[in-house]
Protein backbone atom coordinates (compact mmCIF):
# COMPACT_ATOMS: atom_id res chain seq x y z
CA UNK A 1 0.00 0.00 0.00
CA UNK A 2 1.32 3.85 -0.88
CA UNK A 3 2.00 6.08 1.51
CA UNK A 4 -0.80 8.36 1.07
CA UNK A 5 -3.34 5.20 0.64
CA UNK A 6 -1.89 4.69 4.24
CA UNK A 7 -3.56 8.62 5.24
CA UNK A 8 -6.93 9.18 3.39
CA UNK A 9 -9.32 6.75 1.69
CA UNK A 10 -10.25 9.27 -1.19
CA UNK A 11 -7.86 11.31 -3.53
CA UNK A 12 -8.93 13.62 -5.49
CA UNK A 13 -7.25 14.56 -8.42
CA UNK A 14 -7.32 17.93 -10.14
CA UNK A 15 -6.63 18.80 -13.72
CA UNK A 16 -6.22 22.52 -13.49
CA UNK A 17 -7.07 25.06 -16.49
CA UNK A 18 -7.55 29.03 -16.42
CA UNK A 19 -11.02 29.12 -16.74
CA UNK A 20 -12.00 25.21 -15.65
CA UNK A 21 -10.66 22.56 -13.20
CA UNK A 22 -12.00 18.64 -13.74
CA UNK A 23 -11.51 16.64 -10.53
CA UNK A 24 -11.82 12.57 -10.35
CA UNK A 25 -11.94 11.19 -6.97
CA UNK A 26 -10.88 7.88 -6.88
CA UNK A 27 -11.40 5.12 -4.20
CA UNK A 28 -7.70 4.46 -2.38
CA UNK A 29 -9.14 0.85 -1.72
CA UNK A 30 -10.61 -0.13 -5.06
CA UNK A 31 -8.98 1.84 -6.99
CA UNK A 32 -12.00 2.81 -8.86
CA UNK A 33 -13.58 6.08 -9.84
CA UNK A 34 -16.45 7.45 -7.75
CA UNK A 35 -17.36 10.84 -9.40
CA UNK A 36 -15.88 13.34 -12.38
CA UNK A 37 -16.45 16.60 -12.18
CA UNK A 38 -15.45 19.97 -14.46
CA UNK A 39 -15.91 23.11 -12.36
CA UNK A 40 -15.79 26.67 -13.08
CA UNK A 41 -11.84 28.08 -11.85
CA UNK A 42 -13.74 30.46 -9.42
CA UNK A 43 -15.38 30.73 -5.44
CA UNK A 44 -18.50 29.09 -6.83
CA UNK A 45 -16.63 26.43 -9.00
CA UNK A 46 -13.93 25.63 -5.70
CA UNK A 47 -16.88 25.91 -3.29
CA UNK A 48 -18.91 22.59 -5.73
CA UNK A 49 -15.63 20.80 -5.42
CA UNK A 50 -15.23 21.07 -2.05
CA UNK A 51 -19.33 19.75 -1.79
CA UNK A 52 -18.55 16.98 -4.16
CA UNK A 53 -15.57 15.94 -1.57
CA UNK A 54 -17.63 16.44 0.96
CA UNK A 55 -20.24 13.68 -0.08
CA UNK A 56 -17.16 10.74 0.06
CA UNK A 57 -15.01 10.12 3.32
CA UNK A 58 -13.59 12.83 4.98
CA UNK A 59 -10.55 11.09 5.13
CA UNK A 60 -9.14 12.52 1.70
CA UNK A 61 -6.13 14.40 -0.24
CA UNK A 62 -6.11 16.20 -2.87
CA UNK A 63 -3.67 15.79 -5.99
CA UNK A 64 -3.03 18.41 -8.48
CA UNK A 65 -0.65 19.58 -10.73
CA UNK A 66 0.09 23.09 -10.82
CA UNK A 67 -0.86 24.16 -7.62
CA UNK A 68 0.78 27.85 -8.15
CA UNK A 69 -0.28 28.76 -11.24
CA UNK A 70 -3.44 27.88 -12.39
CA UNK A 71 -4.18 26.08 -9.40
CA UNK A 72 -3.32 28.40 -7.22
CA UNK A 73 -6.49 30.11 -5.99
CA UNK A 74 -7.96 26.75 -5.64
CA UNK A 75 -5.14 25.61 -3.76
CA UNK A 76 -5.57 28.55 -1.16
CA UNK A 77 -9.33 27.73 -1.04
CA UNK A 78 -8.74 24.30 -0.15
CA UNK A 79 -5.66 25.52 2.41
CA UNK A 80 -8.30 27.48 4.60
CA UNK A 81 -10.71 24.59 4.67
CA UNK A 82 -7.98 22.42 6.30
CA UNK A 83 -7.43 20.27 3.27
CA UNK A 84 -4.59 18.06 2.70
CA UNK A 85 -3.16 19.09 -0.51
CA UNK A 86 0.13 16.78 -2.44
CA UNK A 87 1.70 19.14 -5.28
CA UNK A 88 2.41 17.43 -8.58
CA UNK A 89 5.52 19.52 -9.83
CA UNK A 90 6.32 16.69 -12.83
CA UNK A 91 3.36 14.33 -13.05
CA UNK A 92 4.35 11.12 -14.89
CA UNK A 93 2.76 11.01 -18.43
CA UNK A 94 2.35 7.29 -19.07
CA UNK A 95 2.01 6.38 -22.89
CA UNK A 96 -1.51 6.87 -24.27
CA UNK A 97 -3.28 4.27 -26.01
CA UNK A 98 -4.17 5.49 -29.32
CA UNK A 99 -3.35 9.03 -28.37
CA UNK A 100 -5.95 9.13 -25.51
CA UNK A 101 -6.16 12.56 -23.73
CA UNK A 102 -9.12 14.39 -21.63
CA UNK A 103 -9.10 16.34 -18.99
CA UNK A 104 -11.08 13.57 -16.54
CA UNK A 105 -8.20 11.34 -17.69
CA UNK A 106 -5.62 13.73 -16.82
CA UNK A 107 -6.86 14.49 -13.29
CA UNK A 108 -7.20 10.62 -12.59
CA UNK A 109 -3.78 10.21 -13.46
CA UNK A 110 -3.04 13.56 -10.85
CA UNK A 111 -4.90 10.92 -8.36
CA UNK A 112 -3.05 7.94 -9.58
CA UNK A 113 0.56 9.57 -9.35
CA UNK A 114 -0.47 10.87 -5.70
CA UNK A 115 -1.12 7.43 -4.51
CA UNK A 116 2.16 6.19 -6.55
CA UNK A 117 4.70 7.92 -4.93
CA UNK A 118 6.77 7.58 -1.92
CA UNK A 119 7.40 11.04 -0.87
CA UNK A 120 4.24 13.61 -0.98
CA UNK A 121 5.24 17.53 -1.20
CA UNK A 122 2.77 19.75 -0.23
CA UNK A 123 2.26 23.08 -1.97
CA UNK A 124 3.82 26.75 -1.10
CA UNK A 125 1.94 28.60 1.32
CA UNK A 126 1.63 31.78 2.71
CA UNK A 127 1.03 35.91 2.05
CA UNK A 128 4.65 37.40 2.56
CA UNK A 129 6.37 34.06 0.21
CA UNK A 130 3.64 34.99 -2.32
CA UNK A 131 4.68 38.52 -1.99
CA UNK A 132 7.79 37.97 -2.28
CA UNK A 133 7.66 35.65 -5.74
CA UNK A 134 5.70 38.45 -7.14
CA UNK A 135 8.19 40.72 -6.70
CA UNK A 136 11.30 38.56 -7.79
CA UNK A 137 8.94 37.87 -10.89
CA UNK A 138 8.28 41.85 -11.34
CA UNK A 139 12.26 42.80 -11.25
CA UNK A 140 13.31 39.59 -13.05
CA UNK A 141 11.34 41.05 -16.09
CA UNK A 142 12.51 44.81 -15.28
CA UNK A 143 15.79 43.92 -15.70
CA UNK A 144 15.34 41.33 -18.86
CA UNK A 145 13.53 44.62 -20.17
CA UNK A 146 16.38 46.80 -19.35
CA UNK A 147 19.06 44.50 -20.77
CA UNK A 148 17.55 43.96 -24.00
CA UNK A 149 16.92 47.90 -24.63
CA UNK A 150 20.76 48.29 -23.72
CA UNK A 151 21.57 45.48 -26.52
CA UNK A 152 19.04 47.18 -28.84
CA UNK A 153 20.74 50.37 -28.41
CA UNK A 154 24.57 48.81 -29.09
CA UNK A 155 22.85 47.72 -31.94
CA UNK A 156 21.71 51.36 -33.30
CA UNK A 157 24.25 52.97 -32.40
CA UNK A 158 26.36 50.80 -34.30
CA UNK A 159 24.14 51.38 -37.77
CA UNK A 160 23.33 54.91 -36.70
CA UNK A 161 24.93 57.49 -39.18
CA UNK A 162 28.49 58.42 -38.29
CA UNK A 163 27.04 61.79 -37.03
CA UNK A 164 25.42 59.85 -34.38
CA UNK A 165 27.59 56.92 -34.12
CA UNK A 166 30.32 60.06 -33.69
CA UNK A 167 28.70 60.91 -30.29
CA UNK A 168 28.81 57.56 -28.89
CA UNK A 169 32.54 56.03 -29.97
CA UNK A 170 34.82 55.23 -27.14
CA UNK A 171 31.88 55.33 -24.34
CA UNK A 172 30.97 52.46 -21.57
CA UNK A 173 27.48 51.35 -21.92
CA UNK A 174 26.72 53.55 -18.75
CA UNK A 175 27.97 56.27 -20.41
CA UNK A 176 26.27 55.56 -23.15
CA UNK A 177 22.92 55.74 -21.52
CA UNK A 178 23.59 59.48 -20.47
CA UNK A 179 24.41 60.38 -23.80
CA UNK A 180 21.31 58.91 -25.19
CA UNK A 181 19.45 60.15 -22.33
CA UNK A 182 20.41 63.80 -23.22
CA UNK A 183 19.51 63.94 -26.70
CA UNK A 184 17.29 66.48 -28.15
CA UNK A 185 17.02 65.93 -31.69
CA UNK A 186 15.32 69.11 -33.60
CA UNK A 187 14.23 69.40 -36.98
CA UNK A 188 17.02 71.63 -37.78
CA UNK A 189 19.66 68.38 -36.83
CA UNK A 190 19.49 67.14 -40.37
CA UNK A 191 17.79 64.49 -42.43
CA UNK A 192 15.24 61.92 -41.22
CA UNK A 193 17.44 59.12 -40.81
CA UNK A 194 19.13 61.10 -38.03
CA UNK A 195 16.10 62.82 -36.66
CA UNK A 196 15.00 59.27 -36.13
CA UNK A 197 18.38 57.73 -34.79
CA UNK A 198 18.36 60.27 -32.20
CA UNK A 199 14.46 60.16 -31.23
CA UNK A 200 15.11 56.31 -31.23
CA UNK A 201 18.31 56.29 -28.87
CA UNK A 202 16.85 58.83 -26.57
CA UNK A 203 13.42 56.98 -26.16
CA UNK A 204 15.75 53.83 -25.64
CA UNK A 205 17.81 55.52 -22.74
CA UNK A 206 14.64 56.15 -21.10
CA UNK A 207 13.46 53.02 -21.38
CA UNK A 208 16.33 51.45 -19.51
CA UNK A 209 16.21 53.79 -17.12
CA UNK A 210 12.71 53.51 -16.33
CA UNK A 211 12.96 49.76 -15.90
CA UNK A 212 16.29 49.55 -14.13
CA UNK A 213 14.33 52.38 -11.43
CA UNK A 214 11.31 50.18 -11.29
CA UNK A 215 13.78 46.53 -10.75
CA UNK A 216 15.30 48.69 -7.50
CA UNK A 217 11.92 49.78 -6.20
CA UNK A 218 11.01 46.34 -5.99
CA UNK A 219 14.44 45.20 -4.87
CA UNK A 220 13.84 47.64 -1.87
CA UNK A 221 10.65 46.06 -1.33
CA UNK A 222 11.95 42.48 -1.01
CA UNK A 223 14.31 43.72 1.51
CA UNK A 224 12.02 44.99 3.89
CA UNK A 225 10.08 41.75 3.37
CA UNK A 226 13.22 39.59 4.03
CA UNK A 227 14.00 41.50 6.82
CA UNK A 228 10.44 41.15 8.71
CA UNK A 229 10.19 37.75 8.18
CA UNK A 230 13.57 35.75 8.15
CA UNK A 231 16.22 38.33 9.16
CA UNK A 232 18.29 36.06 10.13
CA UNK A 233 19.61 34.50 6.38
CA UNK A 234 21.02 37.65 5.68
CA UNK A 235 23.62 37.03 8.49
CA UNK A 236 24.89 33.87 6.45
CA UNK A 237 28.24 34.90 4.28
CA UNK A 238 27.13 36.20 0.59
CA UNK A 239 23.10 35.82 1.26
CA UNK A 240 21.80 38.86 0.19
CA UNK A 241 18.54 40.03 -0.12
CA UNK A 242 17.74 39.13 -3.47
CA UNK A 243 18.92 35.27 -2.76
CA UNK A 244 16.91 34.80 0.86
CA UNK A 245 14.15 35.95 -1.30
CA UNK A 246 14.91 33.50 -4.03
CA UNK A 247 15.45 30.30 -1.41
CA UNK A 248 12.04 31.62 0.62
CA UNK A 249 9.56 31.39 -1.96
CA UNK A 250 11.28 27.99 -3.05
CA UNK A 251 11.64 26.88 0.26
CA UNK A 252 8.06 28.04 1.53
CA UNK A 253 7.86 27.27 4.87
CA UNK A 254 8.38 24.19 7.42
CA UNK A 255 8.28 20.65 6.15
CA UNK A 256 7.84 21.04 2.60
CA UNK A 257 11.12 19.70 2.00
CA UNK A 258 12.08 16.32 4.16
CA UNK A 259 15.32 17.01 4.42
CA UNK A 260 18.41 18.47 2.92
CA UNK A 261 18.60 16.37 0.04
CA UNK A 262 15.01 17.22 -0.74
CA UNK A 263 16.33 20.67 -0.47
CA UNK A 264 19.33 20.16 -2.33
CA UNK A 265 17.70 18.20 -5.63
CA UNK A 266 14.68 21.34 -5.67
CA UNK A 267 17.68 23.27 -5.68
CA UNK A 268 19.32 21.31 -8.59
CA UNK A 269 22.58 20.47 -6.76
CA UNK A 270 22.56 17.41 -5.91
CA UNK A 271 25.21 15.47 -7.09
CA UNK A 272 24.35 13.07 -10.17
CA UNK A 273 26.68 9.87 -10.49
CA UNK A 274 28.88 9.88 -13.63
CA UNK A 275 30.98 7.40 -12.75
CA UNK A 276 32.37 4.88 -15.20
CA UNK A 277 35.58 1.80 -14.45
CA UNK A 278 37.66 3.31 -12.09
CA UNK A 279 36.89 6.62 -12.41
CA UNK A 280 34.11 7.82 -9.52
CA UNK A 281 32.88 11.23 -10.41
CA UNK A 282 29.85 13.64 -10.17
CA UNK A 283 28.36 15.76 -12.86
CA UNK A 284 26.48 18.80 -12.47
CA UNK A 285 22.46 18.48 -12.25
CA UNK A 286 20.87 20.44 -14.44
CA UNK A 287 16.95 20.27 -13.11
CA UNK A 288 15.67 21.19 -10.22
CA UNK A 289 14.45 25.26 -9.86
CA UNK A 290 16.99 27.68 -11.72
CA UNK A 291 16.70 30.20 -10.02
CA UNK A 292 17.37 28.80 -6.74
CA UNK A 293 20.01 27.38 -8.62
CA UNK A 294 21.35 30.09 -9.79
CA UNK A 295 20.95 31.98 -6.13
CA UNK A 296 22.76 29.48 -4.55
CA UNK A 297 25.66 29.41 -7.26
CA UNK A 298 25.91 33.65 -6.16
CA UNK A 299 26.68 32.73 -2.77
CA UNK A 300 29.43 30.24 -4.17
CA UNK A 301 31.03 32.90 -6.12
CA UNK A 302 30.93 35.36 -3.23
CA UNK A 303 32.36 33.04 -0.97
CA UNK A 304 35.30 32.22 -3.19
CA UNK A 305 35.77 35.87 -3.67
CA UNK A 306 35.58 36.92 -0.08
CA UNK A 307 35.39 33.91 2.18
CA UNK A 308 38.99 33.09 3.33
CA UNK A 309 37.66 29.21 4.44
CA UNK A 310 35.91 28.55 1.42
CA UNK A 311 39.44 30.07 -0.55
CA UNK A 312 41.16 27.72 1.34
CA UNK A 313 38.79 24.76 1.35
CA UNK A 314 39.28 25.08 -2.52
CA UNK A 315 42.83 25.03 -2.82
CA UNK A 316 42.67 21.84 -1.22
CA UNK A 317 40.30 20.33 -3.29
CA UNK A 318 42.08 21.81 -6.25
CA UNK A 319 45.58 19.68 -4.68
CA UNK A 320 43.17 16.65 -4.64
CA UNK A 321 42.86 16.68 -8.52
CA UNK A 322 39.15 18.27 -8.55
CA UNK A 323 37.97 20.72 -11.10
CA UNK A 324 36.94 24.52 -10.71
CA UNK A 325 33.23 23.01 -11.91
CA UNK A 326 33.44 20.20 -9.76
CA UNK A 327 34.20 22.38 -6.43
CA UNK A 328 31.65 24.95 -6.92
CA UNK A 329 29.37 21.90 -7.40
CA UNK A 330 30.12 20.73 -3.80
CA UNK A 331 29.83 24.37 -2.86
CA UNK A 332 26.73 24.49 -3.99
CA UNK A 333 25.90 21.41 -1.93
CA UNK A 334 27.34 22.79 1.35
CA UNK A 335 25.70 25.66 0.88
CA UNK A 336 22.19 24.12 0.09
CA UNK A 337 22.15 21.97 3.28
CA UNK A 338 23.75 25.23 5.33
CA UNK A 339 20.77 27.41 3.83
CA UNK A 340 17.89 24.71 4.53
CA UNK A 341 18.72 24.16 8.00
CA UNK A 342 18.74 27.80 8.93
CA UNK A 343 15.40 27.86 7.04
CA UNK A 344 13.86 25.07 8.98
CA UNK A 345 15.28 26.86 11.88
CA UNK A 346 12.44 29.16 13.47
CA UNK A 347 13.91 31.85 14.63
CA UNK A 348 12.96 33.25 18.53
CA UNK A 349 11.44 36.54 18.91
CA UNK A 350 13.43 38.53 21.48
């Protein structure tokens, strides 16, 4: 018997859409299917699943996929009611027979995988992570905005006429900015090529500026977050506020993650055999969430920078015959289980 067929005697999986949701519940004994259902994604539509539930044991789960996107406002209906919830991050997607797809067959399969696996994760909870993934989401755009205005105006300059290219030659790309920024192109500057390189750079400046003010207001507001909820991970060498941010919204709160090697393969660094004869080796993982990933490879490069033990616990893996790669891999993995339990660690309110 699964785990979960252990817990509850109903599951109930959800196929989640933006404007639908189709549940199956399905019997954890029998393994049959007691009701279908396709509800409107809204209060009424959540508040008929919950009555359809409600009408089989109340010794149930609920399995869905998606559980923070389109998912996610059922998933916070079903957290106030008390409801156990299991989060299907990669569903298994068995071959279909003759191509067979519906959405009742997809959310009995969200049932089917519940009961199938060994370790249940539950979903991310709570107002100040959600705040806080909608701002990393708001100033990861700002600045993919910013940076692809500042390589679209490399680009202009570049096929600009030489009496603009002229005013740019020799310049950073900061500097560049300013000079773009100050631009007042007149209809006495010349011919409408050049009228329009200079209205084009200038609007361009403007852009990047805009967007590189709005990616610090929100950087400013992820502080203050951080620092009223978990103060404390900024005390840890090269954890800023942008990567506590990063590691809370993945993280989410107690439990979610068993232990550090949960942690550490959501985090994509745990280490994947690669070995082959004599040689024993790891490779890099490359799934798991990037962008804790890519938070937790920041604090590696800080610490290497600035960390005199971590400079020093590298040279002597570099004497051993290990790689740059392969050391900032293990990094990566000290640092993952260092992170998660100061995370799991509540801290006390003086």
């Amino acid at each position: 018997m699964s785990m979960l067929a252990e817990l509850v005697e109903v599951v109930i999986g959800v196929d989640t859409h933006k404007d639908t949701h189709t549940a199956a519940v399905i019997d954890t004994g029998t393994g049959g299917v007691l009701a279908r259902i396709t509800v409107p994604a809204d209060p009424d539509g959540y508040a008929r699943l919950s009555a359809v539930a409600q009408e089989h044991s109340g010794l149930r789960a609920w399995a869905m996929e998606g559980s923070g996107g389109y998912g996610a406002g059922l998933a916070r209906h079903l957290a106030e009611l008390g409801e156990l919830v299991i989060e299907l991050d990669r569903p298994k997607r068995p071959a279909r027979k003759a191509g067979a797809k519906s959405d009742p067959i997809d959310a009995e399969r969200a049932a089917r995988d519940a009961l199938a696996r060994t370790h249940l994760a539950q979903p991310k909870t709570g107002g100040q992570r959600a705040a806080l993934q909608m701002r990393l989401t708001a100033r990861r755009a700002a600045i993919e905005a910013a940076t692809a205005a500042q390589r679209q105006l490399h680009a202009l300059v570049t096929t600009a006429p030489e009496v603009v290219r002229g005013k740019f030659r020799g310049q950073s790309t900061r500097t560049m900015i300013t000079t773009a920024a100050r631009l007042r192109p007149t209809a006495a500057t010349g011919e409408l090529e050049v009228i329009t390189a200079l209205t084009v750079l200038r609007d361009l400046a403007r852009r990047i500026r805009f967007m590189e003010k709005e990616a610090r207001g929100h950087e400013t507001q992820i502080r203050a977050i951080v620092r009223s909820w978990r103060p404390d991970l900024l005390e840890l060498t090269g954890v800023g506020p942008i990567v506590a941010a990063t590691a809370l919204t993945a993280w989410s709160h107690p439990g979610r993650c068993r232990d550090d090697g949960a942690f550490a393969m959501l985090a994509g660094t745990a280490p994947i055999p690669a070995s082959s004869g004599k040689t024993v080796r790891y490779r890099l993982n490359r799934a798991g969430d990037r962008q804790l990933n890519r938070a937790l490879h920041t604090v590696a490069l800080v610490r290497l920078q600035r960390d005199a033990r971590t400079r020093a616990y590298a040279d002597r893996r570099r004497a051993q015959g290990k790689t740059d790669r392969e050391i900032k891999r293990i990094l990566k993995r000290y640092i993952a289980r260092e992170l998660y339990r100061r995370l799991e660690t509540v801290p006390t309110t003086p």
